[in-house]
Protein backbone atom coordinates (compact mmCIF):
# COMPACT_ATOMS: atom_id res chain seq x y z
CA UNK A 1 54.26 108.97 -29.67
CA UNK A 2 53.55 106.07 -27.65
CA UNK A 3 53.89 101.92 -28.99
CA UNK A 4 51.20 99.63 -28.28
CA UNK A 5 53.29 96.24 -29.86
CA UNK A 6 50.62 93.28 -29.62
CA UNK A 7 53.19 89.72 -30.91
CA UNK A 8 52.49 87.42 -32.99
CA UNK A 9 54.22 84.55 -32.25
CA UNK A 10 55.30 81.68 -34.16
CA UNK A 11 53.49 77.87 -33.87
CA UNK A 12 50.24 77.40 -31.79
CA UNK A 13 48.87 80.06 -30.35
CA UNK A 14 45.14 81.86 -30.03
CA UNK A 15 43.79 84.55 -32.86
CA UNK A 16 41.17 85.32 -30.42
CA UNK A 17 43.39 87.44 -28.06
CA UNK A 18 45.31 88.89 -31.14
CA UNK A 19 42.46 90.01 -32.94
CA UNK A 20 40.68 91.36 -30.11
CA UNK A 21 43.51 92.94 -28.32
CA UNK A 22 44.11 95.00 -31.79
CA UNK A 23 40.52 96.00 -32.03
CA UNK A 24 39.74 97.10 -28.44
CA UNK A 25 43.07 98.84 -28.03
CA UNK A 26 42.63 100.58 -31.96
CA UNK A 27 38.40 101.51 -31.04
CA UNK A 28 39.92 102.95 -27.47
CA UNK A 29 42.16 105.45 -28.95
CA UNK A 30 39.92 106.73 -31.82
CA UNK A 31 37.35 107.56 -29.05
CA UNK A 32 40.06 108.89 -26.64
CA UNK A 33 41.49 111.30 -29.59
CA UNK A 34 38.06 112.08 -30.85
CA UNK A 35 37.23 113.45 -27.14
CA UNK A 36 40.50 115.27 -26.60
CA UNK A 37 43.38 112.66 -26.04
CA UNK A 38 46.50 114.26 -27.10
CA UNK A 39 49.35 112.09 -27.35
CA UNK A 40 50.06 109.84 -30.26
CA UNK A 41 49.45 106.24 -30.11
CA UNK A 42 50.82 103.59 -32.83
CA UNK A 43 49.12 100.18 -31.84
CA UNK A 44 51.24 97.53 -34.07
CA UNK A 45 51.13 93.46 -34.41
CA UNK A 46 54.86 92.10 -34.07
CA UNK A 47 56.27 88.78 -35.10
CA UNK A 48 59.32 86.92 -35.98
CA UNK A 49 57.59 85.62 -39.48
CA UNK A 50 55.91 87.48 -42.24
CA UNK A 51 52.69 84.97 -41.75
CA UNK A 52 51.28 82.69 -38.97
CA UNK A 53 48.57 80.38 -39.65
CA UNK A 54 45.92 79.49 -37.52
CA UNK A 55 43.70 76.25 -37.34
CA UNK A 56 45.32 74.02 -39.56
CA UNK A 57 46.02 77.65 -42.53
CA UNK A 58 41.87 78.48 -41.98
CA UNK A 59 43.17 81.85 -40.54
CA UNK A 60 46.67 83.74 -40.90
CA UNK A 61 47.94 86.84 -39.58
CA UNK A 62 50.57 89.00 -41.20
CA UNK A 63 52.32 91.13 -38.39
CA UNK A 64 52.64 95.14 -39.53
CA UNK A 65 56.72 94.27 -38.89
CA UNK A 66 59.58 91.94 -37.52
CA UNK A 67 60.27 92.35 -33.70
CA UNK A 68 64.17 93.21 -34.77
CA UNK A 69 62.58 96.04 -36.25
CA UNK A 70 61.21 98.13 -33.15
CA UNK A 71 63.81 99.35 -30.90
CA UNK A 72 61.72 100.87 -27.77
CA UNK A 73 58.05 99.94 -26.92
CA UNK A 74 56.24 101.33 -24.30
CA UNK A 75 53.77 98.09 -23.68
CA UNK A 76 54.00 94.39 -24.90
CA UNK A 77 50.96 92.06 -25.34
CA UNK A 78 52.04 88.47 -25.54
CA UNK A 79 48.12 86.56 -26.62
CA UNK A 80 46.96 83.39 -25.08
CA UNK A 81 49.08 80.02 -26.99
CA UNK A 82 47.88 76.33 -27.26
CA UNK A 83 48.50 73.23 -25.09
CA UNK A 84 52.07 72.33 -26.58
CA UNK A 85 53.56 75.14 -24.59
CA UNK A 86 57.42 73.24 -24.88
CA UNK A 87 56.81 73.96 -28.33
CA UNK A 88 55.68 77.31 -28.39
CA UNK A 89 58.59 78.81 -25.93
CA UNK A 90 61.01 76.48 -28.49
CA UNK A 91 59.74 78.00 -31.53
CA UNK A 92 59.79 81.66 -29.64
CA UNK A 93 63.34 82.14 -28.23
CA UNK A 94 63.72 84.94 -30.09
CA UNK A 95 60.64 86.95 -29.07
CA UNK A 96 61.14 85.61 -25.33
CA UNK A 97 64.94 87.16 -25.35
CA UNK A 98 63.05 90.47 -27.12
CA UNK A 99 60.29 90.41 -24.67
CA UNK A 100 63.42 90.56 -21.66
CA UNK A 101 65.12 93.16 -23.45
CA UNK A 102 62.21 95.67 -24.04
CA UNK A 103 61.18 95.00 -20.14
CA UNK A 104 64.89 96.12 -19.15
CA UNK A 105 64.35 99.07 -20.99
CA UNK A 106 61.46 99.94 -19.77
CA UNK A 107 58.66 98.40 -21.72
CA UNK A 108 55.56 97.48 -19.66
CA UNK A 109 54.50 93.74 -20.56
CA UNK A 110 50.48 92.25 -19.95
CA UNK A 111 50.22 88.39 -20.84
CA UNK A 112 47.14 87.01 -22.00
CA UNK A 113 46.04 83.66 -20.05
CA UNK A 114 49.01 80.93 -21.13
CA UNK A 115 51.00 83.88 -22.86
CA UNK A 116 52.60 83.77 -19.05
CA UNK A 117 54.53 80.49 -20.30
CA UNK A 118 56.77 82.88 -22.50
CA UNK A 119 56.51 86.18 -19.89
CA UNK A 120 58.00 83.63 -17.38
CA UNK A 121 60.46 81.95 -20.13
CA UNK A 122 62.04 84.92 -20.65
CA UNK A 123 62.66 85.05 -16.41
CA UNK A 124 60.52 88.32 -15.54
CA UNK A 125 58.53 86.22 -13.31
CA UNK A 126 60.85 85.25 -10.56
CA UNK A 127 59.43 86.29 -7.57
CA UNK A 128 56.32 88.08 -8.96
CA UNK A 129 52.56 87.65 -8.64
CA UNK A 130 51.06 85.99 -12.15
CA UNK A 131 47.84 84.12 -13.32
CA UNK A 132 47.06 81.92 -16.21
CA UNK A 133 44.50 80.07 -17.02
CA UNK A 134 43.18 77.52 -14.29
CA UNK A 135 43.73 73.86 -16.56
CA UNK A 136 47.37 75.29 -16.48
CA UNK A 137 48.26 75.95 -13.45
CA UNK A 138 49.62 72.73 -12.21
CA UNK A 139 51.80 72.23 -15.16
CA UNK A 140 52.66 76.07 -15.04
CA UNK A 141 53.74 75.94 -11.41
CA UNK A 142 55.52 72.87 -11.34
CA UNK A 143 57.68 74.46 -14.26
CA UNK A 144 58.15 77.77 -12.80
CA UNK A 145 58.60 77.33 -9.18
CA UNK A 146 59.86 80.55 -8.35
CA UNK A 147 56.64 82.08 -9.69
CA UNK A 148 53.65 83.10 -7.43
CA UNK A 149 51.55 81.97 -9.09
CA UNK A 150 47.90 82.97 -7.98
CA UNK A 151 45.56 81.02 -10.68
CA UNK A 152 42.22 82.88 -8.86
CA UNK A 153 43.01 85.99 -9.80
CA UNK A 154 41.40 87.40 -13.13
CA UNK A 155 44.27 90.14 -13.57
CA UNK A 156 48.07 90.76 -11.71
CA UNK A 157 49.42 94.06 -11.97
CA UNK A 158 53.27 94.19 -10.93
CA UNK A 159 56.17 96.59 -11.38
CA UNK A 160 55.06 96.96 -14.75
CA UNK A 161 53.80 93.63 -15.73
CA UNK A 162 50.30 92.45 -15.96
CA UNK A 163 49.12 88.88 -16.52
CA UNK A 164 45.59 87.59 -16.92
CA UNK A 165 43.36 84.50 -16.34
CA UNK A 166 42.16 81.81 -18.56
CA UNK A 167 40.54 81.77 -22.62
CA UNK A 168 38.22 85.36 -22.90
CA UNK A 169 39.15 86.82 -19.76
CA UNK A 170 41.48 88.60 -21.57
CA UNK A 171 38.87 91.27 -22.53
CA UNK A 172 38.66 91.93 -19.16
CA UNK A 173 42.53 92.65 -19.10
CA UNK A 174 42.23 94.97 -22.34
CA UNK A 175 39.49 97.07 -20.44
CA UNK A 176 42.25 97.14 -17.62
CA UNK A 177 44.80 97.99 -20.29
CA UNK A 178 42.64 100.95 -21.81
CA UNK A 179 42.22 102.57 -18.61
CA UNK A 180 45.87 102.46 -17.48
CA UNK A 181 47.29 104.37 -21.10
CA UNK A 182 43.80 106.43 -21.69
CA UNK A 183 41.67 106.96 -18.87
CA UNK A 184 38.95 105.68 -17.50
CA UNK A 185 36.22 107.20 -19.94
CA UNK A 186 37.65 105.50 -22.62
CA UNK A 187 37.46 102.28 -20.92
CA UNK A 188 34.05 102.52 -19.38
CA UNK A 189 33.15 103.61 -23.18
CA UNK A 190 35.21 100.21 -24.53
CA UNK A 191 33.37 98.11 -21.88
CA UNK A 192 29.80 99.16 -23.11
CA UNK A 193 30.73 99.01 -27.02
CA UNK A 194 32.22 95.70 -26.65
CA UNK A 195 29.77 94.55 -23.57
CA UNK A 196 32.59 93.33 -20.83
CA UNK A 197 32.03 93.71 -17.24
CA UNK A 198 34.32 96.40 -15.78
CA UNK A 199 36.43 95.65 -12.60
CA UNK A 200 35.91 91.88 -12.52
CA UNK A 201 38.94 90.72 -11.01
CA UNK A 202 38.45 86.85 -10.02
CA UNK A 203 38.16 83.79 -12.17
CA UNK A 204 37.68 81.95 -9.34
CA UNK A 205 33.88 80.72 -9.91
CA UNK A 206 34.80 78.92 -13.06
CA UNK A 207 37.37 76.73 -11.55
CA UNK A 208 37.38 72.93 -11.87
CA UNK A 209 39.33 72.09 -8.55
CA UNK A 210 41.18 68.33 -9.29
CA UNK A 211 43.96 68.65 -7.35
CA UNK A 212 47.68 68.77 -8.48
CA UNK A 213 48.48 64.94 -8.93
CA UNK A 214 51.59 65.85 -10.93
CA UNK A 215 54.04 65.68 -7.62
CA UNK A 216 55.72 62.16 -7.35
CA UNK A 217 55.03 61.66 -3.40
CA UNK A 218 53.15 58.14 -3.28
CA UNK A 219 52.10 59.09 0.49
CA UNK A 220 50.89 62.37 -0.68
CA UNK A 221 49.04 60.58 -3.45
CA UNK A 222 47.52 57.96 -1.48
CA UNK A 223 46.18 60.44 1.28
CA UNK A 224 44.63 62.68 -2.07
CA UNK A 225 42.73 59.24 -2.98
CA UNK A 226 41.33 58.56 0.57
CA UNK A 227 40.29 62.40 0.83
CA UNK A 228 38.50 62.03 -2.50
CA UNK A 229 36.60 58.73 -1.59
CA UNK A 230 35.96 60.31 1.99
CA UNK A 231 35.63 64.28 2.18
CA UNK A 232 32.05 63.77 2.93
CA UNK A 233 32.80 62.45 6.49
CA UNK A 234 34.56 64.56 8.93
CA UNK A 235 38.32 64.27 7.85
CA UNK A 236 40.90 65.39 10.38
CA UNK A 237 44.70 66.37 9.34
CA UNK A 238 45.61 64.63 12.65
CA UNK A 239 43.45 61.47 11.68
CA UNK A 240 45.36 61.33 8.11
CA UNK A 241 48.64 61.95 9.85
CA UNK A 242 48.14 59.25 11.92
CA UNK A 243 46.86 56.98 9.07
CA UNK A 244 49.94 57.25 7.18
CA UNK A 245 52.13 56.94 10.54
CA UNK A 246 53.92 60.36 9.88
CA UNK A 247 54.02 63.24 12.19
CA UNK A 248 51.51 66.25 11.67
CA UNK A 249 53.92 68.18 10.79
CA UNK A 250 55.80 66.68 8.78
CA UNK A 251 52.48 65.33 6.85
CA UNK A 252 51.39 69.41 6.38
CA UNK A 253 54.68 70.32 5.02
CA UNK A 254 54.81 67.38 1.94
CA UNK A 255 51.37 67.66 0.98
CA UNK A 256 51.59 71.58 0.88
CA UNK A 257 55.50 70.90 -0.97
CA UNK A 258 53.27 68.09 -3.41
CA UNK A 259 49.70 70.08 -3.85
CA UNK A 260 49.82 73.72 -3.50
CA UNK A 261 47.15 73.19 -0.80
CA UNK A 262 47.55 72.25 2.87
CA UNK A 263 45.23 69.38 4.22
CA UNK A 264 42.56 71.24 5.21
CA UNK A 265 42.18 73.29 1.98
CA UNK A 266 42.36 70.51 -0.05
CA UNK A 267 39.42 69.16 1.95
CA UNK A 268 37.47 72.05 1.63
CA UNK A 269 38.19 72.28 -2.07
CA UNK A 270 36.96 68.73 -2.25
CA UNK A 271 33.64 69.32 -0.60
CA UNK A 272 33.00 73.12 -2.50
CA UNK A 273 33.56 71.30 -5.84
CA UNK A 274 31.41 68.75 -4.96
CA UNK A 275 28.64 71.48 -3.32
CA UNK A 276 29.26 73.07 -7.14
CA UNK A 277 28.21 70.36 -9.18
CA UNK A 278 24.76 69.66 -6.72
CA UNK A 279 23.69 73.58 -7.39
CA UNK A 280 24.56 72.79 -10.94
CA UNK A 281 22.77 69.63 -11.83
CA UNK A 282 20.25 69.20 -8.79
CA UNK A 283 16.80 70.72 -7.16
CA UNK A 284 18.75 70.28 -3.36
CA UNK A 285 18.29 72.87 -1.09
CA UNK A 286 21.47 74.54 0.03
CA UNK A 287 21.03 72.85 3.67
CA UNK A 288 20.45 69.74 1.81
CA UNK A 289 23.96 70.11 -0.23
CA UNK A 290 25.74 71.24 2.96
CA UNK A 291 25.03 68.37 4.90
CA UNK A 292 25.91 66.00 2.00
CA UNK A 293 29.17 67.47 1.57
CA UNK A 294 29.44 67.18 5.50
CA UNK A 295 29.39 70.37 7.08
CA UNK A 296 26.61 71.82 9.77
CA UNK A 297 27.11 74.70 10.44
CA UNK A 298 25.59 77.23 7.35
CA UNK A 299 27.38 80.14 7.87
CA UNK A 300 30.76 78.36 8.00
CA UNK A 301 29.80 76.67 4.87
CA UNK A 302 28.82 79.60 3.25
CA UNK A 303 32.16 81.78 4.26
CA UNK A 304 34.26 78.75 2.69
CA UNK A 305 31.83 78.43 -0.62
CA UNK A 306 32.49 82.42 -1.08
CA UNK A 307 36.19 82.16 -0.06
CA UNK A 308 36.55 79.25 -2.87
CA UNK A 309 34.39 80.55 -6.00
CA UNK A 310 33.87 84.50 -4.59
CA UNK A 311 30.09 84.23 -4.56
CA UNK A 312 27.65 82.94 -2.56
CA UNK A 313 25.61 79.51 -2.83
CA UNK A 314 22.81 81.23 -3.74
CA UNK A 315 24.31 83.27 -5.85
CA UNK A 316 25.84 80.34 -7.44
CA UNK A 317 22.23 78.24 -7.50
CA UNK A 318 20.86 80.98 -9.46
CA UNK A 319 23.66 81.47 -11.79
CA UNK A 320 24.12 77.74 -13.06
CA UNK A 321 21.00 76.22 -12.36
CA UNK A 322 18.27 77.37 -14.85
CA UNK A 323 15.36 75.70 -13.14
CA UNK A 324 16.20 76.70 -9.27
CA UNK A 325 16.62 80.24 -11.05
């Protein structure tokens, strides 16, 4: 018999992932036994209370049992939680010390977009690759510093711990999920029941890039502001070195210590996010929106574009713009 344990934990958190963790993973293994699956699977909603509501008592979910209750798991889902994540890892000490206890024995454990807050509460992070959801990430790394945090990636798979990107990616991760403890029939079958893309693996096209602001350095700050007001022109890192009278190396190290970013990828950022919102909202060409976002050469412009939302600008045009398409 193998243990599928899906939490539910206590205060704000998302029924989405809950509910459609437990009815992906519960439709995967009635096809996988009805087509030969042998082993024994027990798929099971786990919390510390006998009822959670959800938006304001419109919803509630009564877990199948209390976490105290299960001994050995073989895989943990911890869903997706609200903004007030000091709250939710307060309320939740005792499923984050459960969580660390069923990893040490040798539980496997998938977040689900901000679910990482309590997978990295509970210290399994340290050191490790993990995603969340991109409006997170700033807050989430400056909290967990010791966590690599990769906020492109759409799934991380690492010594037995999976975390996913932001809101409904996570039926992406269950597809992932099926495949890993069934096979891959099952999950190519779960992908065309449910309609979810199979092997997506990058949220990076629906990123808002606004920089990480939440750092303290004033010089840092400052040079964000005049990058902002100026990425059109062509910025050099030893121009804003210069500007702010520190040495070029010294300037790389804060603002990659403040921002996540070094100079230059900041800059690029800058002028992608801006090429974005002109495929979005405007009739431009793509040599029109390169120039106004101050590059000249196309295929450097394109390799960055892909590089920053993993497709191309046309491939973006078409996507977002209905009347270009």
């Amino acid at each position: 018999m193998k243990y599928i344990t899906i939490l539910v934990p206590d205060g704000p958190n998302n029924l989405s992932s809950i509910v459609g963790a437990y009815k992906i993973l519960t439709r995967a293994y009635e096809y996988w036994a009805a087509n030969g699956g042998t082993a024994q699977f027990k798929i099971q909603l786990a919390g510390i209370s006998g009822e959670v509501g959800f938006f304001g008592g419109l919803f509630s979910v009564k877990p199948h049992c209390h976490i105290s209750s299960i001994s050995k798991t073989d895989l943990v889902i911890i869903p997706s939680l609200n903004h007030n994540y000091d709250q939710a890892v307060q309320d939740n000490a005792e499923i984050i010390d459960w969580i660390a206890r069923q990893y040490k024995s040798g539980a496997e454990i998938a977040s689900v977009c901000t679910g990482a807050y309590l997978l990295a509460s509970a210290g399994l992070l340290d050191g490790k690759s993990c995603s969340t959801h991109w409006l997170a990430a700033d807050n989430f790394r400056s909290r967990f510093p010791k966590v690599k945090l990769q906020a492109d990636k759409l799934i991380t798979d690492e010594n037995g711990i999976y975390t996913n990107g932001g809101a409904y990616s996570f039926l992406n991760l269950m597809v992932y999920l099926v495949e890993k403890y069934f096979d891959r029939q099952t999950a190519i079958f779960c992908s065309k029941v449910f309609q979810i893309g199979m092997d997506r693996n990058s949220q990076s096209e629906f990123i808002i890039f606004k920089g990480q602001k939440e750092h303290g350095d004033a010089m840092v700050a400052e040079a964000q502001v005049y990058m902002e007001e100026n990425f059109q022109e062509k910025i050099s890192v030893e121009q804003l070195s210069s500007r702010f009278s520190v040495v070029r190396r010294h300037f790389d190290r804060r603002f990659i210590k403040a921002t996540g970013n070094t100079p230059l990828e900041y800059l690029q950022r800058l002028k992608m996010e801006s090429a974005k919102r002109a495929f979005e909202t405007t009739c431009k060409t793509i040599n029109e929106v390169m120039y106004d976002v101050g590059y000249s050469d196309m295929k450097a412009f394109r390799e960055v574009f892909r590089k920053v939302t993993g497709i191309s600008p046309l491939e973006y045009r078409n996507k977002y713009n209905s009347e270009t398409a």
